[in-house]
C-alpha atoms as a PDB file:
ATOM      1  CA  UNK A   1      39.522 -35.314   0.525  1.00  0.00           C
ATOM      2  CA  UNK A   2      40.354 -36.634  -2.955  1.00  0.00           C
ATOM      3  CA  UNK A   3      38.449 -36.247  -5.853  1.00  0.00           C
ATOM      4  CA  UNK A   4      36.518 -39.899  -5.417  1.00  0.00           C
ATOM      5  CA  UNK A   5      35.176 -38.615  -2.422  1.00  0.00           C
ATOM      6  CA  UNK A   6      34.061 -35.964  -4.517  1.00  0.00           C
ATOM      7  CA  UNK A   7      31.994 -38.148  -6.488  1.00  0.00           C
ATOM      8  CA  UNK A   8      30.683 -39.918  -3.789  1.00  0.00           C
ATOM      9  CA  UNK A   9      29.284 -36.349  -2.300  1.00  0.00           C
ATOM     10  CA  UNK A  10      27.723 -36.219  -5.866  1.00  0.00           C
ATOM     11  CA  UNK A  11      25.933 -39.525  -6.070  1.00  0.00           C
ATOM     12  CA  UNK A  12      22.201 -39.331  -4.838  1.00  0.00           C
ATOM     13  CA  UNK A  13      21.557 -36.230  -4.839  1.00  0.00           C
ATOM     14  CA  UNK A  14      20.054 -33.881  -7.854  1.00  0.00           C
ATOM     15  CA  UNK A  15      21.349 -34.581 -11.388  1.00  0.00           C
ATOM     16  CA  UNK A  16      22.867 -30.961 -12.384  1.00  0.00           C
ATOM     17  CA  UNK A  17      23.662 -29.813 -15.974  1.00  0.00           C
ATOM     18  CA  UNK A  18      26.793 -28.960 -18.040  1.00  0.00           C
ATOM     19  CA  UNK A  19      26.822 -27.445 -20.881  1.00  0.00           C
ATOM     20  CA  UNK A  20      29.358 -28.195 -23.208  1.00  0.00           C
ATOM     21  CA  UNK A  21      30.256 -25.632 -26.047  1.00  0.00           C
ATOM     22  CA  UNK A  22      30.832 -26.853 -29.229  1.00  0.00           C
ATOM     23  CA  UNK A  23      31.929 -30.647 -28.031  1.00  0.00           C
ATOM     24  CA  UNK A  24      33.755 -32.562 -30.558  1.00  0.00           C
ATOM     25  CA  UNK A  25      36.714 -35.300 -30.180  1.00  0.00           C
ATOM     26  CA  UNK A  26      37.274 -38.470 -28.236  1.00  0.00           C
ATOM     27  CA  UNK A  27      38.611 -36.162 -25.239  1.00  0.00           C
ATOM     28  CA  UNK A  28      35.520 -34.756 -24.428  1.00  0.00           C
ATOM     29  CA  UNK A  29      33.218 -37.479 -24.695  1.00  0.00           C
ATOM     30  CA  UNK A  30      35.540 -39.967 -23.683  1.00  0.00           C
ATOM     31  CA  UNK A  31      35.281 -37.646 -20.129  1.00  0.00           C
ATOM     32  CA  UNK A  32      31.615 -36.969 -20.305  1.00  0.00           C
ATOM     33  CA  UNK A  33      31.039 -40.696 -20.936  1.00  0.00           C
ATOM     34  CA  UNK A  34      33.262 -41.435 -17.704  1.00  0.00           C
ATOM     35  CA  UNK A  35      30.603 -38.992 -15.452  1.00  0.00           C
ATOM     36  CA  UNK A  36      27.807 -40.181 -17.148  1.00  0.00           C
ATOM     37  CA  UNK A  37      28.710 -43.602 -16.058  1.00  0.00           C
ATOM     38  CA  UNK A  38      29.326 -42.745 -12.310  1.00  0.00           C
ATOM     39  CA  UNK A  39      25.415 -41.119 -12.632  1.00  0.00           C
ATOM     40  CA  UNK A  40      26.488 -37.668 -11.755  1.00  0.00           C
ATOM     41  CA  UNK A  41      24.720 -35.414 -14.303  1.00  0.00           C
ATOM     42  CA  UNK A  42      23.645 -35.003 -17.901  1.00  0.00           C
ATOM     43  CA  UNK A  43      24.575 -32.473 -20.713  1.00  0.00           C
ATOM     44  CA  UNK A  44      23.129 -29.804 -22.949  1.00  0.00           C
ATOM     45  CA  UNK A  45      25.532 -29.987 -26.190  1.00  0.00           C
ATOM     46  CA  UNK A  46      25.290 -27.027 -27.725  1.00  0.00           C
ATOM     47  CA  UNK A  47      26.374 -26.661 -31.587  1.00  0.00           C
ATOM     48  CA  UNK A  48      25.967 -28.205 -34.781  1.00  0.00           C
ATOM     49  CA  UNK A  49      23.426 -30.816 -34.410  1.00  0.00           C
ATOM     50  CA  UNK A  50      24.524 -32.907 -37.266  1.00  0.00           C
ATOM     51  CA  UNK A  51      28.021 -33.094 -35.961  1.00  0.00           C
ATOM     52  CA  UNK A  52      27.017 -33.397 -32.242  1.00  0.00           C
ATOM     53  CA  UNK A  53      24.924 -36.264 -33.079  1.00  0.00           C
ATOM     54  CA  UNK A  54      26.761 -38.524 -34.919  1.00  0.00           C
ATOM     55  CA  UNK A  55      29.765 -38.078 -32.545  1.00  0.00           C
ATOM     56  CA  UNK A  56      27.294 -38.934 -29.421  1.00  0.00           C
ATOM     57  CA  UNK A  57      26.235 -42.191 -31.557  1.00  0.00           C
ATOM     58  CA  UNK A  58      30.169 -43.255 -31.966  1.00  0.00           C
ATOM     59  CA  UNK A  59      30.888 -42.592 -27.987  1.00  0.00           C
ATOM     60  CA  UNK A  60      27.688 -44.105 -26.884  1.00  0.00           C
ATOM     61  CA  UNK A  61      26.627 -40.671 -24.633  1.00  0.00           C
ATOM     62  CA  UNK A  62      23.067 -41.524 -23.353  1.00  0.00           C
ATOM     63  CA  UNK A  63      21.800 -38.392 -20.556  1.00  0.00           C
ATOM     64  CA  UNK A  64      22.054 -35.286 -23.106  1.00  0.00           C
ATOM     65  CA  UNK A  65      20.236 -33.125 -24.949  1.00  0.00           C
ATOM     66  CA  UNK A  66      21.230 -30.893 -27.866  1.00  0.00           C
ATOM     67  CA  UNK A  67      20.895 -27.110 -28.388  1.00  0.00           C
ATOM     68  CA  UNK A  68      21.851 -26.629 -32.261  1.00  0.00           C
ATOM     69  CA  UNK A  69      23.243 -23.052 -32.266  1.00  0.00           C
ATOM     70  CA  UNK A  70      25.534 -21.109 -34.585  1.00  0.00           C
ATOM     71  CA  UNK A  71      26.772 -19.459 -31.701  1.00  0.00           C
ATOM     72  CA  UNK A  72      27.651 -22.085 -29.242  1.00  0.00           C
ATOM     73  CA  UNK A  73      28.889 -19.768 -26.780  1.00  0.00           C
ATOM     74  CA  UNK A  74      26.516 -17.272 -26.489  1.00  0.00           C
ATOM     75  CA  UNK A  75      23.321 -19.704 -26.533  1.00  0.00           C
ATOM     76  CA  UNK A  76      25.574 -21.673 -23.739  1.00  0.00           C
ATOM     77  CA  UNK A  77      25.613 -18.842 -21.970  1.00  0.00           C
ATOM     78  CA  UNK A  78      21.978 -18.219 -22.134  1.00  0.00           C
ATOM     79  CA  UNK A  79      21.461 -21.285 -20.560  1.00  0.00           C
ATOM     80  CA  UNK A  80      22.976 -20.603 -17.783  1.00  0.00           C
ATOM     81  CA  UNK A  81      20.494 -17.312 -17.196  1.00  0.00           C
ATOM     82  CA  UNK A  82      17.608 -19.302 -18.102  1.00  0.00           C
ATOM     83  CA  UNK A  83      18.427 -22.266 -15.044  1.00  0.00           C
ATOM     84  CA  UNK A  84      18.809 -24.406 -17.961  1.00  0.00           C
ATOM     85  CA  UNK A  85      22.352 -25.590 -17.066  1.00  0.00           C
ATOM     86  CA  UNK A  86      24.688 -25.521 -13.849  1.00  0.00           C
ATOM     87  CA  UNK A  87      28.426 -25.297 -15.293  1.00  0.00           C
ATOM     88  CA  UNK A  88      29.654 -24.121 -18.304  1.00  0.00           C
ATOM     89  CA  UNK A  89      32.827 -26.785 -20.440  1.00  0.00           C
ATOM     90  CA  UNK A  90      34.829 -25.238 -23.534  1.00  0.00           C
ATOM     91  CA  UNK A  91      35.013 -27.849 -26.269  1.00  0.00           C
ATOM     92  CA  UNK A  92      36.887 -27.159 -29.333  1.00  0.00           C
ATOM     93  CA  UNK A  93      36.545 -23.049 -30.013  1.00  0.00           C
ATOM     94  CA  UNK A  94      38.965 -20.389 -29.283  1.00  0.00           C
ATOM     95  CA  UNK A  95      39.559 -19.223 -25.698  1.00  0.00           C
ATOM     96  CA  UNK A  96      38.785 -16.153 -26.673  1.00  0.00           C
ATOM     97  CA  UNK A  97      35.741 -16.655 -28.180  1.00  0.00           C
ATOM     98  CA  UNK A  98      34.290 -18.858 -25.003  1.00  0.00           C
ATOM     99  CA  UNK A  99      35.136 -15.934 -22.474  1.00  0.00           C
ATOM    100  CA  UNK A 100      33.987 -13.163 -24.752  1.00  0.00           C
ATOM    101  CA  UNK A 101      30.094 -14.870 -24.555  1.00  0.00           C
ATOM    102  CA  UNK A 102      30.933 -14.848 -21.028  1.00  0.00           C
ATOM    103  CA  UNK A 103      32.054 -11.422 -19.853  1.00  0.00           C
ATOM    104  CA  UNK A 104      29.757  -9.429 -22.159  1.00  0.00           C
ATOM    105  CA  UNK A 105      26.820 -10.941 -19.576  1.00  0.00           C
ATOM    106  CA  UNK A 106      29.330 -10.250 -16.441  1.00  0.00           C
ATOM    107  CA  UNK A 107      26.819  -8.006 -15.058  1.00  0.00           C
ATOM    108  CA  UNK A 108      24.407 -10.984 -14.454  1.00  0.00           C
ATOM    109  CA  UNK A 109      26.781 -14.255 -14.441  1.00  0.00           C
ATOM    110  CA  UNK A 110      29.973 -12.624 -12.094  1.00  0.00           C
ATOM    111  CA  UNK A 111      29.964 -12.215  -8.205  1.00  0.00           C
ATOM    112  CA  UNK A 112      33.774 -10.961  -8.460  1.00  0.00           C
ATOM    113  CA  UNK A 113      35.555  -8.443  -9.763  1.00  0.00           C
ATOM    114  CA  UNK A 114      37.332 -10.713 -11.912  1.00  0.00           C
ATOM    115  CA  UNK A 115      37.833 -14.449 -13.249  1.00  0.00           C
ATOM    116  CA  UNK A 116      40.789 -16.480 -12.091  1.00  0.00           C
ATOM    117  CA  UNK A 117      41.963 -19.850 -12.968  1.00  0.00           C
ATOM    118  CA  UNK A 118      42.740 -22.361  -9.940  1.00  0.00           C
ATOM    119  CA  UNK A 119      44.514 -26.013 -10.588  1.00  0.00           C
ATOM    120  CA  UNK A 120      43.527 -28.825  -8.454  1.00  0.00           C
ATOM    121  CA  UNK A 121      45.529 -31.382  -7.582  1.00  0.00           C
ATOM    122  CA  UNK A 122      45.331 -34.743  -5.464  1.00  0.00           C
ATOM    123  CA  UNK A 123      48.249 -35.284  -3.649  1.00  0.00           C
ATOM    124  CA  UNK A 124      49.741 -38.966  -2.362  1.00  0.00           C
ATOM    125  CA  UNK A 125      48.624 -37.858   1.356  1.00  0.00           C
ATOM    126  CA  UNK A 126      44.992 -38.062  -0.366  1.00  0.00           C
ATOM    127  CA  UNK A 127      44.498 -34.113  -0.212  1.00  0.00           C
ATOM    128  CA  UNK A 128      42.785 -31.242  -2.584  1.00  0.00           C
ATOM    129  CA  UNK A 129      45.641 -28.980  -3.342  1.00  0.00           C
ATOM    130  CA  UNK A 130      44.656 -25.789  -5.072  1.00  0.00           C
ATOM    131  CA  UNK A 131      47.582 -23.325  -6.824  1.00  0.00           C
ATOM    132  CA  UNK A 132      46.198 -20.232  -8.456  1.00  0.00           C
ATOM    133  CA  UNK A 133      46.227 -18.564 -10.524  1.00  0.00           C
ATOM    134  CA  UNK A 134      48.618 -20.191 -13.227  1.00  0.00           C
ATOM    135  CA  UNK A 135      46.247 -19.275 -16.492  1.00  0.00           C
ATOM    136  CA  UNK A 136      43.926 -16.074 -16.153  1.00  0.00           C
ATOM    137  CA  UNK A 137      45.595 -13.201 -14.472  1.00  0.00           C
ATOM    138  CA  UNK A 138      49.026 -12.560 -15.976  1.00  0.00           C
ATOM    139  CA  UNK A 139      50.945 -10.118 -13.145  1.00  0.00           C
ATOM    140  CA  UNK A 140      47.986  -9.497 -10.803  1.00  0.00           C
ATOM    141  CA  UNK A 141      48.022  -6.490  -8.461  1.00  0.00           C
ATOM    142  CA  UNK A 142      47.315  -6.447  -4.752  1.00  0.00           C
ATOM    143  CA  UNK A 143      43.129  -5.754  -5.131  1.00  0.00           C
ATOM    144  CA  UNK A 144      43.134  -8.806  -8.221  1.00  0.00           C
ATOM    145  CA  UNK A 145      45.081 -10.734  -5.696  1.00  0.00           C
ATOM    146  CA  UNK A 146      42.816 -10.371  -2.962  1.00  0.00           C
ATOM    147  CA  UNK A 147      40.164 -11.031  -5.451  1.00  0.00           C
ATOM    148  CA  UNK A 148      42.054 -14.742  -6.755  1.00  0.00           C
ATOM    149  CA  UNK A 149      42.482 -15.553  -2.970  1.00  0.00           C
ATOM    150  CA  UNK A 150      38.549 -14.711  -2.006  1.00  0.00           C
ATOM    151  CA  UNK A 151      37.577 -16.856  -5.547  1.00  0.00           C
ATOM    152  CA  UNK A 152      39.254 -19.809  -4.526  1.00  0.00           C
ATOM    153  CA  UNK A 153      38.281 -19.972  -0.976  1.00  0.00           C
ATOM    154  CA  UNK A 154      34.690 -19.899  -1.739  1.00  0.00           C
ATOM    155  CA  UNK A 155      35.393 -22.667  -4.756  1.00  0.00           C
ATOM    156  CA  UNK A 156      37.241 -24.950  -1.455  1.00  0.00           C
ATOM    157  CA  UNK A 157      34.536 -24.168   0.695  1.00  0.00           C
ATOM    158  CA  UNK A 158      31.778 -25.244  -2.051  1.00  0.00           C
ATOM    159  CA  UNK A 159      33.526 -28.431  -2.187  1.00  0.00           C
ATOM    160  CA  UNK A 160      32.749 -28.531   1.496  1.00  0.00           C
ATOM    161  CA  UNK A 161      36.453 -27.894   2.818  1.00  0.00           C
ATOM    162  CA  UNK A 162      35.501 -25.469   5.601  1.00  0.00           C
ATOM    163  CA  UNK A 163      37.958 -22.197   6.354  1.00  0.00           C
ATOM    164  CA  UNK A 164      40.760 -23.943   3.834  1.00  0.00           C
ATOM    165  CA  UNK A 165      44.424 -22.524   4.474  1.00  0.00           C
ATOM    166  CA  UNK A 166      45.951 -20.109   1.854  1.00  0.00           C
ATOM    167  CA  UNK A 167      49.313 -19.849   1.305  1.00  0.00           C
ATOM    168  CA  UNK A 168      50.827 -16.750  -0.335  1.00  0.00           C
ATOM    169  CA  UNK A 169      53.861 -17.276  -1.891  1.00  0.00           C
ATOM    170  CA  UNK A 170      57.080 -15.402  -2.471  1.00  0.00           C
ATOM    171  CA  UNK A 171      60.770 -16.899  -2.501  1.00  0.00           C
ATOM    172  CA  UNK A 172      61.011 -15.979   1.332  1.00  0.00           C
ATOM    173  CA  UNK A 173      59.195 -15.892   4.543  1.00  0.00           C
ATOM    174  CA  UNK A 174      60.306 -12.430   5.448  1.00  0.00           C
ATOM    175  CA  UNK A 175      58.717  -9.131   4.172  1.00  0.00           C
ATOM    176  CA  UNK A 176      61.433  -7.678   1.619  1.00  0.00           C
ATOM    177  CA  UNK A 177      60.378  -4.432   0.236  1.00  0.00           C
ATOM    178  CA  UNK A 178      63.229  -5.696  -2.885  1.00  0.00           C
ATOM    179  CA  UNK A 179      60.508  -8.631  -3.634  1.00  0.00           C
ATOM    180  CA  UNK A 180      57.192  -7.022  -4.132  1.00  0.00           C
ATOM    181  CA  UNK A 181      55.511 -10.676  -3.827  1.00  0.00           C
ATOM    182  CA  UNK A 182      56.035 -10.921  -0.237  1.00  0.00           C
ATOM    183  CA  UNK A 183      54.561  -7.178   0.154  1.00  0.00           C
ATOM    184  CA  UNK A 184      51.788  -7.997  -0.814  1.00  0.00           C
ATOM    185  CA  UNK A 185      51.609 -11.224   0.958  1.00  0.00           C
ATOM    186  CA  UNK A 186      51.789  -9.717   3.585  1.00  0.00           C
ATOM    187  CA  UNK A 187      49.026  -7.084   3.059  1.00  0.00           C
ATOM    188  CA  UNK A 188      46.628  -9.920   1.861  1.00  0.00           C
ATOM    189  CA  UNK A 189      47.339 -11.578   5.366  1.00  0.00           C
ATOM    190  CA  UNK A 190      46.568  -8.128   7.044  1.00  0.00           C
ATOM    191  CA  UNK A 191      43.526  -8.297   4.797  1.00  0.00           C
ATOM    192  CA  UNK A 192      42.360 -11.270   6.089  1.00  0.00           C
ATOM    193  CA  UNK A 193      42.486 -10.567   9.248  1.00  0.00           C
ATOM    194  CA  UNK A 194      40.376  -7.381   8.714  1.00  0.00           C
ATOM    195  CA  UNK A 195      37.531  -9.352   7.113  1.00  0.00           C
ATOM    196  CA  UNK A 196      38.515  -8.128   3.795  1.00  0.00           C
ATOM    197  CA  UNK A 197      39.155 -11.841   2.235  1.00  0.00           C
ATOM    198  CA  UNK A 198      36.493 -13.987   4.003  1.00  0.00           C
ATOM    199  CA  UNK A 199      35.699 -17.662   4.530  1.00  0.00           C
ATOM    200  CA  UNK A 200      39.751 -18.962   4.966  1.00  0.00           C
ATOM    201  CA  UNK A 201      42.641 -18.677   6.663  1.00  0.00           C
ATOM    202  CA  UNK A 202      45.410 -16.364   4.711  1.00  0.00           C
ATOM    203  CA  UNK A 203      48.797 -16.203   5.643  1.00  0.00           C
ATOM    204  CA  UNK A 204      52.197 -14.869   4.003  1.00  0.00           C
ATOM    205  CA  UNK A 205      54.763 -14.285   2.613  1.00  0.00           C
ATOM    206  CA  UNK A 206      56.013 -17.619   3.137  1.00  0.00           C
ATOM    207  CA  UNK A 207      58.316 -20.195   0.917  1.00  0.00           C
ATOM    208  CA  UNK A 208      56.813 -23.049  -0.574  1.00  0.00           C
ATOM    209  CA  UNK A 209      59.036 -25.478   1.474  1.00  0.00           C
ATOM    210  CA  UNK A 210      56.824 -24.131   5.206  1.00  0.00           C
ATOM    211  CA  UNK A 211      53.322 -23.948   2.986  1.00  0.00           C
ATOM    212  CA  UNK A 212      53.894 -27.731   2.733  1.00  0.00           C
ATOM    213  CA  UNK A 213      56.291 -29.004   4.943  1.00  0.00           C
ATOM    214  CA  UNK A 214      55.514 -28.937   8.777  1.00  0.00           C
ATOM    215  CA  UNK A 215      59.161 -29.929   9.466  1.00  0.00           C
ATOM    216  CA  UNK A 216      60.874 -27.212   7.533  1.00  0.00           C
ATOM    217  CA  UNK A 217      58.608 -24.902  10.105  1.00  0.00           C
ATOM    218  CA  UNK A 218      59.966 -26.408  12.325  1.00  0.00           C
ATOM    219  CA  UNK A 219      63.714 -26.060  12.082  1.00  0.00           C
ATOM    220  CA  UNK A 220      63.137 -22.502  10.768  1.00  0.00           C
ATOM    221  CA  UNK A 221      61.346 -21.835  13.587  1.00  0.00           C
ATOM    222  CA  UNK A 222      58.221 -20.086  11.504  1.00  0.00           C
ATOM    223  CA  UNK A 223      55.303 -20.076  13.780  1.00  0.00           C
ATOM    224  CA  UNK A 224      51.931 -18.804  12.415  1.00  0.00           C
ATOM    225  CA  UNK A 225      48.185 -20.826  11.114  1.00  0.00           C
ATOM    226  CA  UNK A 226      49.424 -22.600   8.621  1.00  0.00           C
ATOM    227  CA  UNK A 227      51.980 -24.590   9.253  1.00  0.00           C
ATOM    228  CA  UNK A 228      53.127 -26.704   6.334  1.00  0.00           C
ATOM    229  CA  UNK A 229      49.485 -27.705   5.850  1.00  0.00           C
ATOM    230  CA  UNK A 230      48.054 -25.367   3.045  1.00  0.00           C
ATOM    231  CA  UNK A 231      45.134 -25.925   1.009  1.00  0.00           C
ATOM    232  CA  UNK A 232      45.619 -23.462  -1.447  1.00  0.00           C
ATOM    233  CA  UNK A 233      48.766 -22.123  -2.835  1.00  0.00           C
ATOM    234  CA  UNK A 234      48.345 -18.496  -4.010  1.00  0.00           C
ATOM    235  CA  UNK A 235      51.161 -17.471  -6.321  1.00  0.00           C
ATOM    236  CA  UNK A 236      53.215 -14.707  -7.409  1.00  0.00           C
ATOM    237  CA  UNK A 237      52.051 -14.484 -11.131  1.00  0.00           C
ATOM    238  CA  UNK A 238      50.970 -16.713 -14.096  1.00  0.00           C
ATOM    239  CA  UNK A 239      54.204 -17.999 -15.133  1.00  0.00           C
ATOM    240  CA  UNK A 240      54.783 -19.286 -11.469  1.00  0.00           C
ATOM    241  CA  UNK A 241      51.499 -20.662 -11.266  1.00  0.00           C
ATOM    242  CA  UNK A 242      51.709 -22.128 -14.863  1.00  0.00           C
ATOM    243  CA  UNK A 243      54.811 -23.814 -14.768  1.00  0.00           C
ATOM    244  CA  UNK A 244      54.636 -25.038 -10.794  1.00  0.00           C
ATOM    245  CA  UNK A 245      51.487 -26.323 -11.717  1.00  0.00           C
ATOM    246  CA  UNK A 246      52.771 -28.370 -15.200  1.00  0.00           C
ATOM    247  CA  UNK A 247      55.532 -30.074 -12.805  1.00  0.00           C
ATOM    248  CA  UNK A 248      52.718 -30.993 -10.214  1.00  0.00           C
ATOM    249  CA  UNK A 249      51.443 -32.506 -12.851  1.00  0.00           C
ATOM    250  CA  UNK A 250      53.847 -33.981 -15.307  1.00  0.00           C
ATOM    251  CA  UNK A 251      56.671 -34.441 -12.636  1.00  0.00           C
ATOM    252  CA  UNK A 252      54.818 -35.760  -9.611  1.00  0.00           C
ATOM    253  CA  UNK A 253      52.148 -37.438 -11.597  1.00  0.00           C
ATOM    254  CA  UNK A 254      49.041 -36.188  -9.444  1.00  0.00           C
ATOM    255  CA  UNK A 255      45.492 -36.748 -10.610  1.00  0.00           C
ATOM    256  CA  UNK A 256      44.312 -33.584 -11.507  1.00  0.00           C
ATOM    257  CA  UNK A 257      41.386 -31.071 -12.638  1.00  0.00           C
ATOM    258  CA  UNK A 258      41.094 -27.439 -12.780  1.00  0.00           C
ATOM    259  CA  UNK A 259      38.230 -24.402 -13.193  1.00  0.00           C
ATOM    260  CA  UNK A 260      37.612 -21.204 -13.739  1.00  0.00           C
ATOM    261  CA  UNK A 261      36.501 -19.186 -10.389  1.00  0.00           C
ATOM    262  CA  UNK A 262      34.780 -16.079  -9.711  1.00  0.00           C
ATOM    263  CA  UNK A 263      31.550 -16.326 -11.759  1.00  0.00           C
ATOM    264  CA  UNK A 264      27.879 -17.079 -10.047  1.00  0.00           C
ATOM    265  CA  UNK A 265      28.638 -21.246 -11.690  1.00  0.00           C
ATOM    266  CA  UNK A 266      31.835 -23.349 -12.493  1.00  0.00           C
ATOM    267  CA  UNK A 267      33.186 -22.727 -15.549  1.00  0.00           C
ATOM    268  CA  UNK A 268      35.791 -25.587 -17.144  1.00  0.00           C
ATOM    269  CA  UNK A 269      38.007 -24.527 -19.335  1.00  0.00           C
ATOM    270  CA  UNK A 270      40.637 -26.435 -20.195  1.00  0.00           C
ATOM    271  CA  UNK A 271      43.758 -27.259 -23.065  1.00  0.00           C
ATOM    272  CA  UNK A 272      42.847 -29.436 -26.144  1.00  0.00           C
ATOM    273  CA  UNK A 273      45.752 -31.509 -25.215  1.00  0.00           C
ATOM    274  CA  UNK A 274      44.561 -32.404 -21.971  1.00  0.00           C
ATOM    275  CA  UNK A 275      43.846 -35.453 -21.250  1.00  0.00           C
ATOM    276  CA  UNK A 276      40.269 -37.142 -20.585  1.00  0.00           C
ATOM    277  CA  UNK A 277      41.172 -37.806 -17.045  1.00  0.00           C
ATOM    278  CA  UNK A 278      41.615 -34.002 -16.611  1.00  0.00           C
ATOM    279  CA  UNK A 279      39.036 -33.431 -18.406  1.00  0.00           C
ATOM    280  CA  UNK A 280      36.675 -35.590 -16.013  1.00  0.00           C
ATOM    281  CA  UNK A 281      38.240 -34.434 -12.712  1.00  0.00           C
ATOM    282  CA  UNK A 282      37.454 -30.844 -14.212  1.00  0.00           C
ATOM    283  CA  UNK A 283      34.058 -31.918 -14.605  1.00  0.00           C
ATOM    284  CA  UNK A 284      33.659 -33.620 -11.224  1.00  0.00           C
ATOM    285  CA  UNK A 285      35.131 -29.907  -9.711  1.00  0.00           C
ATOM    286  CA  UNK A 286      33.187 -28.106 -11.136  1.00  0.00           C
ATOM    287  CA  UNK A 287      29.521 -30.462 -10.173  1.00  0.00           C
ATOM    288  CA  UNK A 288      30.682 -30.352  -6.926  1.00  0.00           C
ATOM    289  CA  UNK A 289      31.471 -26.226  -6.691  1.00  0.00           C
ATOM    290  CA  UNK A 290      28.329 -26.169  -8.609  1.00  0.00           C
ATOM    291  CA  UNK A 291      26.302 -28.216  -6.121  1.00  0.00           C
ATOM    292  CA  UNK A 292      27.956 -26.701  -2.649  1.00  0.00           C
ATOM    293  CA  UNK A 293      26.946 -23.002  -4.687  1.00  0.00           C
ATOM    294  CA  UNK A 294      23.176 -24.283  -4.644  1.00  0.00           C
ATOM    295  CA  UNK A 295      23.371 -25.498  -1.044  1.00  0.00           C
ATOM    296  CA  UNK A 296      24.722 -21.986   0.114  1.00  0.00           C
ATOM    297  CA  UNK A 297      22.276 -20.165  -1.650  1.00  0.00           C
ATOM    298  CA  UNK A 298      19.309 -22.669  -0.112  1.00  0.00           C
ATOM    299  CA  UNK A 299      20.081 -21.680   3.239  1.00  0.00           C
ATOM    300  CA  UNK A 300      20.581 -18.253   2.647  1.00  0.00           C
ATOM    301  CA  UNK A 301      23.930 -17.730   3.423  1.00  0.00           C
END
């Protein structure tokens, strides 16, 4: 699956709603122009009015409406609640500011017990490759693990990848109680198959080289569900996840988009200095987790 197929999922069916907080720059709207023009959705721009609207006139944005608030995020937020939007996009405000308007409502907007960040990728085989969580969870413990692993299945299997693969990472394939990664790699697999992470397949520790390489399982030997063919790449910490993920992206050049998981919606949240490209992929992840969450709940799953 790549992220065009993503789009093509998108086309035809019901137009959902982002809304953007505080939008401003030729980043943003050069992206929301780009998924306006595929016909995917519309926006609710919430923020200064006077600004907003000049800046849609100079991009030439046409599905929108604006929300003029003083408090972009909060009134985003309330959208949400109200069915007014589907996904939530950070424009130009602090971080902290965004997820603040988000967690004081966690009661009603999160279905886990916390947020986690997963990177997308395409790769050149024309696969969805997740790694999390390089930009949320700093040193997560064995019950936020679990939590990051059961987020990002259910984001994959929204997108309509069915029982996606996850990888847990550690700098072996053996359990070594000297490298507390592949402890609790090997507890989340346990977990899995007790029904406590649901939805995927979960298997560690292993190295990177047998999450993605069905020959190096081979010559090692390594047996097990995965084989060199994972979906999802669940990592040690942040700064793995952060800078494996930068390399993915700067190094091997991949097409890429990334979200925020764990709340009831998609929430993009993303660098200033990304680019608009990331910017729309982030966009097109997040209408298609949105639209695959709607689906579930329509069939009562």
């Amino acid at each position: 699956m790549k992220f065009t197929d993503l789009i093509e999922k998108l086309k035809g069916g019901n137009k959902p709603v982002v809304a953007v907080v505080s939008p401003t720059g030729e980043n943003i709207y050069s992206a929301l122009k780009e998924v306006e023009d595929e016909g995917l959705c519309s926006f609710l721009l919430v923020g200064d009015e006077k600004k907003i609207s000049s800046e849609v006139s100079e991009y030439g944005l046409k599905r929108y409406t604006i929300l003029h608030s003083e408090n972009s995020a909060d009134d985003a937020v309330e959208a949400i609640l109200s069915n007014k939007a589907n996904a939530l996009m950070k424009g130009k405000l602090d971080t902290s500011v965004f997820l603040k308007a988000v967690l004081k409502r966690k009661d009603e907007l999160l279905k886990s017990s916390l947020l986690s960040h997963l990177l997308i990728v395409e790769t050149d085989e024309g696969k969805l490759l997740g790694v999390t969580d390089g930009g949320m969870n700093i040193a997560p413990d064995l019950k936020q693990k679990a939590a990051i692993a059961q987020n990002t299945i259910d984001v994959f299997n929204n997108l309509g990848i069915e029982n996606p693969k996850v990888a847990v990472l550690s700098a072996m394939e053996k359990v070594n109680p000297a490298i507390p990664a592949s402890l609790d790699a090997a507890l989340l697999s346990k977990m899995a198959e007790r029904g406590q992470i649901s939805g995927g397949i979960v298997d560690g520790p292993l190295a990177i080289d047998l999450a993605l390489s069905k020959r190096a399982c081979e010559i090692k030997g390594v047996t097990g569900p995965i084989q060199g063919d994972a979906d999802i790449l669940l990592v040690p910490d942040m700064n793995t996840g952060n800078i494996f993920g930068k390399s993915l992206i700067l190094c091997s050049h991949f097409e890429s988009g990334g979200l925020i998981a764990g709340a009831s919606f998609p929430i993009i949240m993303l660098s200033r200095a990304d680019e608009a490209n990331v910017k729309r992929n982030s966009i097109i992840l997040a209408l298609a987790a949105a639209s695959g969450e709607k689906n579930e709940k329509n069939t009562g799953n």
